[in-house]
N, C-alpha and C. Protein backbone atom coordinates (compact mmCIF):
# COMPACT_ATOMS: atom_id res chain seq x y z
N UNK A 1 -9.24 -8.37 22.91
CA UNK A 1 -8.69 -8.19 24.24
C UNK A 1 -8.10 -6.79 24.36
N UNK A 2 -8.37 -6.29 25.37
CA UNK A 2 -7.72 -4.67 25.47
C UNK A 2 -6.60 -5.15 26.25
N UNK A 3 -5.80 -4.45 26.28
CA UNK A 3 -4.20 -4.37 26.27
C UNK A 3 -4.05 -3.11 27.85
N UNK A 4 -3.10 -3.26 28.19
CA UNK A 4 -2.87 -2.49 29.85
C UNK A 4 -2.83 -0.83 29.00
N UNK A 5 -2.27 -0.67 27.86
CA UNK A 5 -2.23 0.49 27.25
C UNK A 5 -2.69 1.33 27.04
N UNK A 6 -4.35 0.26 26.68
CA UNK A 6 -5.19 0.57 25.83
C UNK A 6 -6.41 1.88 26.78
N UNK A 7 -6.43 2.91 25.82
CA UNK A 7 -7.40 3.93 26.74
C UNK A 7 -9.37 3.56 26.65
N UNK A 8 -9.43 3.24 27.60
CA UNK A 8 -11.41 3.13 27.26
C UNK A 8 -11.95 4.37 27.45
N UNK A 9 -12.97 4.39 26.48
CA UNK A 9 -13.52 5.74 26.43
C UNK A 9 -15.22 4.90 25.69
N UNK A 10 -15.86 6.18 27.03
CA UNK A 10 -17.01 5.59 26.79
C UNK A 10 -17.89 6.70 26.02
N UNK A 11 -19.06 6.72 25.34
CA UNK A 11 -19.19 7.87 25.17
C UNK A 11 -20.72 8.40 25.57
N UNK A 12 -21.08 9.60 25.35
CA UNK A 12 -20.74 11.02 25.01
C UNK A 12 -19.14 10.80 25.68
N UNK A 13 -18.42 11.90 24.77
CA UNK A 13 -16.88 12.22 24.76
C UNK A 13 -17.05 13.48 25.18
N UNK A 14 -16.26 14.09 26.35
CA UNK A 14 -15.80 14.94 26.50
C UNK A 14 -15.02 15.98 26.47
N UNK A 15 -14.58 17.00 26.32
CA UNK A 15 -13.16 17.30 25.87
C UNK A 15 -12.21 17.01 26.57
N UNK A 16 -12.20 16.89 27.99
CA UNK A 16 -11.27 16.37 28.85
C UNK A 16 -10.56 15.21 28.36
N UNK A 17 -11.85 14.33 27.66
CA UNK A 17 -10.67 13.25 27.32
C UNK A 17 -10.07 13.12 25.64
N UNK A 18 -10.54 14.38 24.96
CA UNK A 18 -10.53 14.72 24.12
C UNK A 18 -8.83 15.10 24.11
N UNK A 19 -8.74 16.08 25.20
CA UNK A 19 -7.50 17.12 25.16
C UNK A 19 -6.73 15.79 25.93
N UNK A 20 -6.75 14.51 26.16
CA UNK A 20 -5.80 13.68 27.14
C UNK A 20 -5.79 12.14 26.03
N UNK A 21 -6.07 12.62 24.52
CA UNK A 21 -5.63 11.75 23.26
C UNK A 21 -5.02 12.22 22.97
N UNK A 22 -3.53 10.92 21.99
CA UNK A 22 -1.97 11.78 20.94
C UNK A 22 -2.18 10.67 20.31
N UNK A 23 -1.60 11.24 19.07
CA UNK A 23 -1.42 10.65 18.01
C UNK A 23 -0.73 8.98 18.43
N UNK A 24 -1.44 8.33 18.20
CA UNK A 24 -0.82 6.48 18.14
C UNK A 24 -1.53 6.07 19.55
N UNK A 25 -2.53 6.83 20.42
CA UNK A 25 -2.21 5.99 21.47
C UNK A 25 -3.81 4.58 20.54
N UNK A 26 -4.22 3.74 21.59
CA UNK A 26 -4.58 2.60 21.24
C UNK A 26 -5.93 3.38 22.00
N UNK A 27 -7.29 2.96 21.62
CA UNK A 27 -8.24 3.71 22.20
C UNK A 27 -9.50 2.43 21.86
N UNK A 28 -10.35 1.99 23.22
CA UNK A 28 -11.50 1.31 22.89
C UNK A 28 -12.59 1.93 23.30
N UNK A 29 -13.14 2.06 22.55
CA UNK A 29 -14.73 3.02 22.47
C UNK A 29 -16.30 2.14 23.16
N UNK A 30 -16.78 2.16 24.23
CA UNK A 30 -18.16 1.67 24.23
C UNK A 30 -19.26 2.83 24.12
N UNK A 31 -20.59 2.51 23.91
CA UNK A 31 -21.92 3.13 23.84
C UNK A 31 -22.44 3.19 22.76
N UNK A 32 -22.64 4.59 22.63
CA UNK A 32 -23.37 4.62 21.11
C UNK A 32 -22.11 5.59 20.44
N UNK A 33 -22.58 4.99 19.03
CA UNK A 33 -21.62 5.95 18.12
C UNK A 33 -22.63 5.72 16.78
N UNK A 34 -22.56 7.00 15.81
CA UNK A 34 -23.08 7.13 14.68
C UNK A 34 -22.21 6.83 13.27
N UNK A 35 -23.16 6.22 12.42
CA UNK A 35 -22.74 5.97 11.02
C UNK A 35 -22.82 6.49 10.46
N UNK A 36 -21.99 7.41 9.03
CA UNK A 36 -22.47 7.25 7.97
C UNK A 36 -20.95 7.72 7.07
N UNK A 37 -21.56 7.69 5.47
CA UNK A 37 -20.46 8.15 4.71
C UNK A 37 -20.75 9.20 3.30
N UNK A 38 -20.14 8.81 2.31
CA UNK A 38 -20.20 9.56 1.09
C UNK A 38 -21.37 10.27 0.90
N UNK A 39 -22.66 9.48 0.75
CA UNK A 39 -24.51 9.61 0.36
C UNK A 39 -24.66 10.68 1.96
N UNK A 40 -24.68 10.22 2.74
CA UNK A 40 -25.32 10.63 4.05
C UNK A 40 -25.17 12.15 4.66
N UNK A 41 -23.50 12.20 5.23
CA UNK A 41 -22.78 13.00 5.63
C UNK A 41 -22.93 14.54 5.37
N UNK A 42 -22.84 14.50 4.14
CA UNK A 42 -23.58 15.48 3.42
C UNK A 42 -24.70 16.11 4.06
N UNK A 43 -25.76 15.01 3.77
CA UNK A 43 -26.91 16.20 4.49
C UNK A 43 -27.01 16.09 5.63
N UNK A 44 -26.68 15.39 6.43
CA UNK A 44 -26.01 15.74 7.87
C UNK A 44 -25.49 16.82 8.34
N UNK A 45 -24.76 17.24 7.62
CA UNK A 45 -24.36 18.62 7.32
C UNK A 45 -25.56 19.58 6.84
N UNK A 46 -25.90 19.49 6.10
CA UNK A 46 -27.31 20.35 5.76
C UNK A 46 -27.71 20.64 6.62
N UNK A 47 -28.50 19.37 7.65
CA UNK A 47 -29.42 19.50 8.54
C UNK A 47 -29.09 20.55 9.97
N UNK A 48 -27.42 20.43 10.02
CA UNK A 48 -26.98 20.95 11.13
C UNK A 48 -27.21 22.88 10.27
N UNK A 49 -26.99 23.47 9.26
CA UNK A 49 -26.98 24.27 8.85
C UNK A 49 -27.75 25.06 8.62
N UNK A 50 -29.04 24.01 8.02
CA UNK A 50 -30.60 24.70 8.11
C UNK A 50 -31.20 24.85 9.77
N UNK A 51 -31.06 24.31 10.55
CA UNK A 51 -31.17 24.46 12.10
C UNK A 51 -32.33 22.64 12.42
N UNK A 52 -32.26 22.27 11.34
CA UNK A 52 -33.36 21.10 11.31
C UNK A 52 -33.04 19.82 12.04
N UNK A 53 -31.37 19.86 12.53
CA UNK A 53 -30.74 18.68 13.19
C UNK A 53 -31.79 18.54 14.04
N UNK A 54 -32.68 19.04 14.76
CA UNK A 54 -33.87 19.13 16.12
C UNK A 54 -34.58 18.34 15.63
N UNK A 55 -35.10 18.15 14.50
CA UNK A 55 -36.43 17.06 13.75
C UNK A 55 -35.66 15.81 14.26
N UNK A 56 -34.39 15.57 14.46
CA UNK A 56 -34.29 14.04 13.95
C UNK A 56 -33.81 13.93 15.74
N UNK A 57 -33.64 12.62 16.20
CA UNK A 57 -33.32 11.67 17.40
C UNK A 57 -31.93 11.85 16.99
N UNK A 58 -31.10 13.23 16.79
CA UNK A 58 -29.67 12.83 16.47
C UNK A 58 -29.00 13.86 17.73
N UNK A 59 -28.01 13.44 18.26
CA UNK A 59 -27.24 14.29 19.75
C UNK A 59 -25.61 14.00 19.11
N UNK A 60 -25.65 15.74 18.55
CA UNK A 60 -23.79 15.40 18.46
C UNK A 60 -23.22 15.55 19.16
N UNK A 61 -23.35 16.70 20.26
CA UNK A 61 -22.82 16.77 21.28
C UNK A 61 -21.83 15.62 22.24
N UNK A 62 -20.31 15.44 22.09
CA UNK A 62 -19.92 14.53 22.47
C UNK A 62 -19.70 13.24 21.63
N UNK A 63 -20.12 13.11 20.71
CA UNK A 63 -20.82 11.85 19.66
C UNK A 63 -19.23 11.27 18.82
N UNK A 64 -19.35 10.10 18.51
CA UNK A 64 -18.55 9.17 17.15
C UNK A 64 -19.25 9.60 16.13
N UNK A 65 -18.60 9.47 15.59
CA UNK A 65 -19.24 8.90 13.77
C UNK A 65 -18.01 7.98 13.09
N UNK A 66 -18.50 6.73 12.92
CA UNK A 66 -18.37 6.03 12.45
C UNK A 66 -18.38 6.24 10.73
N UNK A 67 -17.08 6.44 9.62
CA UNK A 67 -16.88 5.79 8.06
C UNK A 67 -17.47 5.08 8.03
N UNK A 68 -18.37 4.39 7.50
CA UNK A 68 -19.07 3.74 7.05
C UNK A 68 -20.09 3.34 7.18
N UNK A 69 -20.82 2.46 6.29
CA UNK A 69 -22.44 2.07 6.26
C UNK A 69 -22.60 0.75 7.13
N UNK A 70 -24.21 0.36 7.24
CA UNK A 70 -24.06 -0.51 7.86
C UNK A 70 -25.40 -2.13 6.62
N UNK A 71 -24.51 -2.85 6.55
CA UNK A 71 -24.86 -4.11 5.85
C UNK A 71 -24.63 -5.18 6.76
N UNK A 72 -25.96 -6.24 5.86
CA UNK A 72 -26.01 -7.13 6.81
C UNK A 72 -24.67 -8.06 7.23
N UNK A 73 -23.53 -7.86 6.27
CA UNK A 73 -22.39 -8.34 6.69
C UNK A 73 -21.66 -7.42 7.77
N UNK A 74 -21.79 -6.51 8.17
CA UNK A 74 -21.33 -5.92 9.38
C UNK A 74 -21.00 -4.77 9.06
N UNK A 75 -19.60 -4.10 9.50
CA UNK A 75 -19.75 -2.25 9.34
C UNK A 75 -17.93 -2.50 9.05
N UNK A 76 -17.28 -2.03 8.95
CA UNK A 76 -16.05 -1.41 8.16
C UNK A 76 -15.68 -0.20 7.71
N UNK A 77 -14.45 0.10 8.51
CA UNK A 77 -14.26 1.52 7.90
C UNK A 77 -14.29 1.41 6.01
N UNK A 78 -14.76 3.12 5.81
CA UNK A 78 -14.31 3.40 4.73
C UNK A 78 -13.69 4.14 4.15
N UNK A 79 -12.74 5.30 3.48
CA UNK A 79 -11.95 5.81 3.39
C UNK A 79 -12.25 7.70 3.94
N UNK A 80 -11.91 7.93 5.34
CA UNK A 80 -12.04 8.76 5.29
C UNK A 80 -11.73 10.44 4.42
N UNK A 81 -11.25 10.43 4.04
CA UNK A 81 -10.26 11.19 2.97
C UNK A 81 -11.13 10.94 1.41
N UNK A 82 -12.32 10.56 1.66
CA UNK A 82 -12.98 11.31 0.49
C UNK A 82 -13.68 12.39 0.77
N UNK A 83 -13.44 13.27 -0.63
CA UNK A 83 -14.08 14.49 -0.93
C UNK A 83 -15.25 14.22 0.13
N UNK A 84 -16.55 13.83 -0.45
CA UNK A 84 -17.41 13.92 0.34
C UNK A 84 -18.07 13.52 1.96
N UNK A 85 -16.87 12.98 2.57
CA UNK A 85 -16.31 12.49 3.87
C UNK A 85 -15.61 13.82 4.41
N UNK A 86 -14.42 13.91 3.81
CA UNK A 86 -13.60 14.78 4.68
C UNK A 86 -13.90 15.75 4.81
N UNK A 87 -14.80 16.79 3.99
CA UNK A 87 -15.26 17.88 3.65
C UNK A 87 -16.38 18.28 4.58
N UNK A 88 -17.20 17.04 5.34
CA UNK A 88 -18.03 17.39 6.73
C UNK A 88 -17.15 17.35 7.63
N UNK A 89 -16.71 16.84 8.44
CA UNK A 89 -15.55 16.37 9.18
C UNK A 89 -15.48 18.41 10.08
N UNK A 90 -14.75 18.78 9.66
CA UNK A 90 -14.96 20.39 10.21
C UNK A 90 -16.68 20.68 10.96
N UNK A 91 -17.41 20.54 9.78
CA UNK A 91 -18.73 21.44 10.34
C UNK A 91 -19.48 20.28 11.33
N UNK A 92 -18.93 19.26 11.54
CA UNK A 92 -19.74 18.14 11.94
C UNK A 92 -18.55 17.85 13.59
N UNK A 93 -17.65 18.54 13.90
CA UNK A 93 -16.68 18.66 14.53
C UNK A 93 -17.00 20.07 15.32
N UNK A 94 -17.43 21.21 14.51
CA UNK A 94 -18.09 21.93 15.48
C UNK A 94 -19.41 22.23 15.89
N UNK A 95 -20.21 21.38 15.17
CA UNK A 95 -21.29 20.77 16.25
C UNK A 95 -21.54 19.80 17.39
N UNK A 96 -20.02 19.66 17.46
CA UNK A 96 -20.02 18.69 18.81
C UNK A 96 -19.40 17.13 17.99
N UNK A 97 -19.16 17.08 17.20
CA UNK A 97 -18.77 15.59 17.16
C UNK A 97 -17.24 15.56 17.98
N UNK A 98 -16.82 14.65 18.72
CA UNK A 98 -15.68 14.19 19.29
C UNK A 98 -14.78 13.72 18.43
N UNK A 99 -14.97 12.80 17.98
CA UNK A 99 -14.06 11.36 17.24
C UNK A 99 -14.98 10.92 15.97
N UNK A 100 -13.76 10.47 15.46
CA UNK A 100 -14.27 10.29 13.50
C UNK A 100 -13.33 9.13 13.56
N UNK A 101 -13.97 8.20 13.27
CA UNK A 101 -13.44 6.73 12.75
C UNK A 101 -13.46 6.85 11.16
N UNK A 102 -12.67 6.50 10.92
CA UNK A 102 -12.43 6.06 9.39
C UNK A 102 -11.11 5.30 9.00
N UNK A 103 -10.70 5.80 7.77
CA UNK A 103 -9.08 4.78 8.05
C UNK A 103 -8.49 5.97 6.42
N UNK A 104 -7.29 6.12 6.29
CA UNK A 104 -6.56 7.01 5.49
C UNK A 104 -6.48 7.78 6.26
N UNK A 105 -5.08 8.34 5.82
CA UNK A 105 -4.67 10.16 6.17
C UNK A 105 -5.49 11.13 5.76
N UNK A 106 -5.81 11.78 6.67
CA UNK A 106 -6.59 13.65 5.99
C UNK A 106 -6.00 15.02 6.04
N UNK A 107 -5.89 15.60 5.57
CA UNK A 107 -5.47 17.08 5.27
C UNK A 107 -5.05 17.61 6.24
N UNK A 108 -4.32 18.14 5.98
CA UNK A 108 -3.24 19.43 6.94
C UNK A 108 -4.54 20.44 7.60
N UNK A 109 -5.29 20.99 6.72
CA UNK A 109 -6.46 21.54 6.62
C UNK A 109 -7.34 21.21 7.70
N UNK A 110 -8.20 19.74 7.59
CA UNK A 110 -8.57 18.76 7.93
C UNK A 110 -7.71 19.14 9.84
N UNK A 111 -6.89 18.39 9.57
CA UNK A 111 -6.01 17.92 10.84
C UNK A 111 -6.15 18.92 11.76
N UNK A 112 -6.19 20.45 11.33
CA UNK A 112 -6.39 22.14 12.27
C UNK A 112 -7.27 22.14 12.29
N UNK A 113 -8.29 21.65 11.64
CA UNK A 113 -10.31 22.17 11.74
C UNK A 113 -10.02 20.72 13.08
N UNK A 114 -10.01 19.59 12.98
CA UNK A 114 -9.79 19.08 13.86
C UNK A 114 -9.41 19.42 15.42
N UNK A 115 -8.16 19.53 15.85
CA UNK A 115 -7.67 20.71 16.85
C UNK A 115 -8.57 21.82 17.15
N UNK A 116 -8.96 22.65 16.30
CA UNK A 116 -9.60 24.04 16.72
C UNK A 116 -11.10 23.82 17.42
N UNK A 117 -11.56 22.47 16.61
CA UNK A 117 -12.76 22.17 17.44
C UNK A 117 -12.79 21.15 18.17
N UNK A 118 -11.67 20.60 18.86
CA UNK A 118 -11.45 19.66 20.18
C UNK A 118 -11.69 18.63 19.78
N UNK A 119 -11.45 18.14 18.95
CA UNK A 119 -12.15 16.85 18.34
C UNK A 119 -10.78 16.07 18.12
N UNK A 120 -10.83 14.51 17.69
CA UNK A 120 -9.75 13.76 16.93
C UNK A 120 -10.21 12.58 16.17
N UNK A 121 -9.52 12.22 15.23
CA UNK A 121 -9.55 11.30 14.30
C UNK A 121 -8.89 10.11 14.66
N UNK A 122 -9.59 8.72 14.89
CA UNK A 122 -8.93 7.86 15.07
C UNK A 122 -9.14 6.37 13.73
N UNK A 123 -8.38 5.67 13.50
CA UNK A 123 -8.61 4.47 12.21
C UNK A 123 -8.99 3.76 12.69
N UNK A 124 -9.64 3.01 12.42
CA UNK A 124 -10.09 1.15 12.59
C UNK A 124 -9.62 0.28 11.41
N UNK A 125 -8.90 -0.61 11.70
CA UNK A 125 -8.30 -1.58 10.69
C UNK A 125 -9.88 -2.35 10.14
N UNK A 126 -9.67 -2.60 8.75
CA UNK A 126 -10.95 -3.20 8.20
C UNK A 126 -10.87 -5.02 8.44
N UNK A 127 -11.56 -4.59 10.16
CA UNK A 127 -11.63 -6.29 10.33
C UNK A 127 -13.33 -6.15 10.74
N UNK A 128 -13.86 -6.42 9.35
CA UNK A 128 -15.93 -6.46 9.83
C UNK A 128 -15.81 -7.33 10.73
N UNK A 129 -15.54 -8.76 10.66
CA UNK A 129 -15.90 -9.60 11.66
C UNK A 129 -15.70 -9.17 13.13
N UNK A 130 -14.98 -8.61 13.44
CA UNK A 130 -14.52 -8.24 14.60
C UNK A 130 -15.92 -7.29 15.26
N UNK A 131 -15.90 -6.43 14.67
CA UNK A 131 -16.60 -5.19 14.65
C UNK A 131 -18.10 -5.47 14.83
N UNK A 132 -18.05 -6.82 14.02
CA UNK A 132 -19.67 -7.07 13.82
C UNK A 132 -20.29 -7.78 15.38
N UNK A 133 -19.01 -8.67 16.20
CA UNK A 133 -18.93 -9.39 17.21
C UNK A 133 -18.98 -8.67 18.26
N UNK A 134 -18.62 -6.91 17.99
CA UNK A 134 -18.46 -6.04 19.36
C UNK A 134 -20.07 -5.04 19.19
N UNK A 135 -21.13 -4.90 17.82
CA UNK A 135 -21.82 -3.84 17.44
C UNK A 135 -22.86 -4.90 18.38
N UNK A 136 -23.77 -4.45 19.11
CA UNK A 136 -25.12 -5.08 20.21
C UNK A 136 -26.09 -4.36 19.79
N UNK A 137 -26.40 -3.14 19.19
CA UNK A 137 -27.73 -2.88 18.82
C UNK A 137 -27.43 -1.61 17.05
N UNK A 138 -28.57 -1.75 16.68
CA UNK A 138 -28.16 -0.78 15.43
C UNK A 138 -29.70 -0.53 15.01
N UNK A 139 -30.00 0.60 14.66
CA UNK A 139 -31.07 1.44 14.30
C UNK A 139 -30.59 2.73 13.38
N UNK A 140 -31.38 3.45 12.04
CA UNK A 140 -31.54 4.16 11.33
C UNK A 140 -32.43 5.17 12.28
N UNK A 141 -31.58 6.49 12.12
CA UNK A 141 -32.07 7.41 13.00
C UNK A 141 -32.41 8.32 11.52
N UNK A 142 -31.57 8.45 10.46
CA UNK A 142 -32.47 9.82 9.61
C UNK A 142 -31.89 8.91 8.19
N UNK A 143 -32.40 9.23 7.54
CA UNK A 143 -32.44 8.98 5.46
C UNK A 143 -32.18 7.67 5.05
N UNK A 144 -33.74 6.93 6.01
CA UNK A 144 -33.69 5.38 5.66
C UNK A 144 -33.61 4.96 4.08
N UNK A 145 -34.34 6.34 3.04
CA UNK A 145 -33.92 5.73 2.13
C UNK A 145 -32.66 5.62 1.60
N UNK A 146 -31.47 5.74 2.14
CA UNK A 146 -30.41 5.51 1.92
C UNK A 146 -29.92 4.03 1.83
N UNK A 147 -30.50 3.56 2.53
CA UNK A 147 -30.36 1.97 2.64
C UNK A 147 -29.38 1.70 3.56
N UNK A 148 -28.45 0.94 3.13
CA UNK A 148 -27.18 0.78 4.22
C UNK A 148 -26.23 1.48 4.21
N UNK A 149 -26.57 3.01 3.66
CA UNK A 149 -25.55 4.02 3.78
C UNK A 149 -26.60 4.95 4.62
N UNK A 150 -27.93 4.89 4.60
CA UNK A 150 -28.76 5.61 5.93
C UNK A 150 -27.73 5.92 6.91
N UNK A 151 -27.83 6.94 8.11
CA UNK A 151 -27.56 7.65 9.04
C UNK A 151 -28.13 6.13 10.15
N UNK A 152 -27.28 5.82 10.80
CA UNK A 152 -27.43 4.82 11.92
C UNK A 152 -26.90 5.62 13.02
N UNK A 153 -27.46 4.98 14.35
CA UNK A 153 -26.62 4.78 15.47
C UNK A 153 -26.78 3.10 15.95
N UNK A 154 -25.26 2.82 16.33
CA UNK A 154 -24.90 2.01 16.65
C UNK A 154 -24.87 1.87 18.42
N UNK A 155 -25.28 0.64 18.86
CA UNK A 155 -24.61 0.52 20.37
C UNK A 155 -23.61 -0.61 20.51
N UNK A 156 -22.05 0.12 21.03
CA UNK A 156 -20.62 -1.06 20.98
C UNK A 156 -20.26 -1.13 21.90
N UNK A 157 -19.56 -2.20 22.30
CA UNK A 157 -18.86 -2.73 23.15
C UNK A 157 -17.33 -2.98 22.59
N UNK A 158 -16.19 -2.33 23.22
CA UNK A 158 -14.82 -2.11 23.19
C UNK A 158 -14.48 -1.96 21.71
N UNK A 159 -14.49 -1.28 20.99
CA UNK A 159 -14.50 -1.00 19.29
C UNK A 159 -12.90 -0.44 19.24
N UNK A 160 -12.04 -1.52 18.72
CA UNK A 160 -10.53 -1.09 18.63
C UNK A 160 -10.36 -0.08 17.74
N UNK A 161 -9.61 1.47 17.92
CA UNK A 161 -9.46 2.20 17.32
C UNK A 161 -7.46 2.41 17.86
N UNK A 162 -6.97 3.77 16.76
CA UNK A 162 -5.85 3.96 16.80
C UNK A 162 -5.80 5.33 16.73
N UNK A 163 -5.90 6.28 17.29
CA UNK A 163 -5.28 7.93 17.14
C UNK A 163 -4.67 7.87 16.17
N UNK A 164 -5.42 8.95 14.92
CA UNK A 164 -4.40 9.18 14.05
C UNK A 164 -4.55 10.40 13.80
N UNK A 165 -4.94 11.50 14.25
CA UNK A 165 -4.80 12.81 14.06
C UNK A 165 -5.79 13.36 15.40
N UNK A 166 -4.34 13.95 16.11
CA UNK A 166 -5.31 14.70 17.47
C UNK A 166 -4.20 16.30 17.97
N UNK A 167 -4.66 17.11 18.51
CA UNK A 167 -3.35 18.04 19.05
C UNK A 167 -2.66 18.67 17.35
N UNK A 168 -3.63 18.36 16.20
CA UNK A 168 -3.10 18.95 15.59
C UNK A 168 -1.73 18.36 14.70
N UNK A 169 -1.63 17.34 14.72
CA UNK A 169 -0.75 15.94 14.77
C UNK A 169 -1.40 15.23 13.80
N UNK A 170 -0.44 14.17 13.11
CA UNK A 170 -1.42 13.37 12.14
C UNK A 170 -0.08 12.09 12.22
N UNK A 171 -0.37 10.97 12.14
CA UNK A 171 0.12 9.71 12.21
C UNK A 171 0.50 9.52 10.96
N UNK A 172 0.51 10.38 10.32
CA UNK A 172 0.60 10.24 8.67
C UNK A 172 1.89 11.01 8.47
N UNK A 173 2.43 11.93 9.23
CA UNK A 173 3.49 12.83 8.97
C UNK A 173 4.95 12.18 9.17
């Protein structure tokens, strides 16, 4: 149930509503949003670097990315604040990503590459069931052999999130 509080945001994300998120507010997400983590992210990053992001059906512009993989038990954050997580987060932020779901605190570092490229970080509490009841469509857009850490996009309906690092701000401080 969304709450009178609660901000809906549909996406592609804009900066408008980018620059009109703070730290704690309550935020429900519909459309599409992208997966991935540790294995993936990475060359996600590559791809944006070599200029090859164009080969694949991928639009960051505006875009989620979703911590975590997707299994047939459903999707769950996973710790954003690993090395190989947090460390795209910047270059994947100024290619247009909006919002980064995951769950942990990230870097001071982190938190300004955030800000500088209009973007924010929000958590999802690890409730799969929930998540699995709001996800309506899911497809592997690049490195199926990854398996259920492959590069997905997801299509959701009201996906409870929490601002935890926006404006340069971190919910962690």
């Amino acid at each position: 149930m969304i709450g009178k509080s609660t901000k809906i945001i549909a996406t592609p994300i804009t900066s408008n509503i980018v620059d009109n998120l703070s730290v704690g507010d309550m935020i429900s997400i519909s459309g599409y949003i992208y997966t991935g983590r540790d294995a993936v992210l990475p060359k996600i990053v590559s791809l944006i670097q070599s200029g090859e992001i164009s080969n694949y059906d991928i639009q960051l512009q505006g875009a989620v990315i979703f911590h975590t993989a997707v299994s047939p038990a459903g999707v769950g954050p996973t710790s954003s604040n690993k090395l190989e997580i947090e460390s795209t987060i910047p270059a994947l932020s100024a290619a247009g990503v909006k919002l980064h779901l995951g769950k942990g605190a990230l870097s001071k570092e982190t938190i300004f590459a955030l800000k500088q490229y209009g973007a924010v970080y929000a958590i999802i509490p690890p409730i799969t069931a929930l998540l699995n009841s709001k996800t309506i469509q899911q497809r592997i857009v690049a490195f199926p052999e990854q398996g259920m850490e492959a590069f997905h996009i997801l299509k959701v309906k009201d996906y409870p999130a929490i601002i935890a690092a926006a404006q340069g701000k971190s919910i962690y401080e």
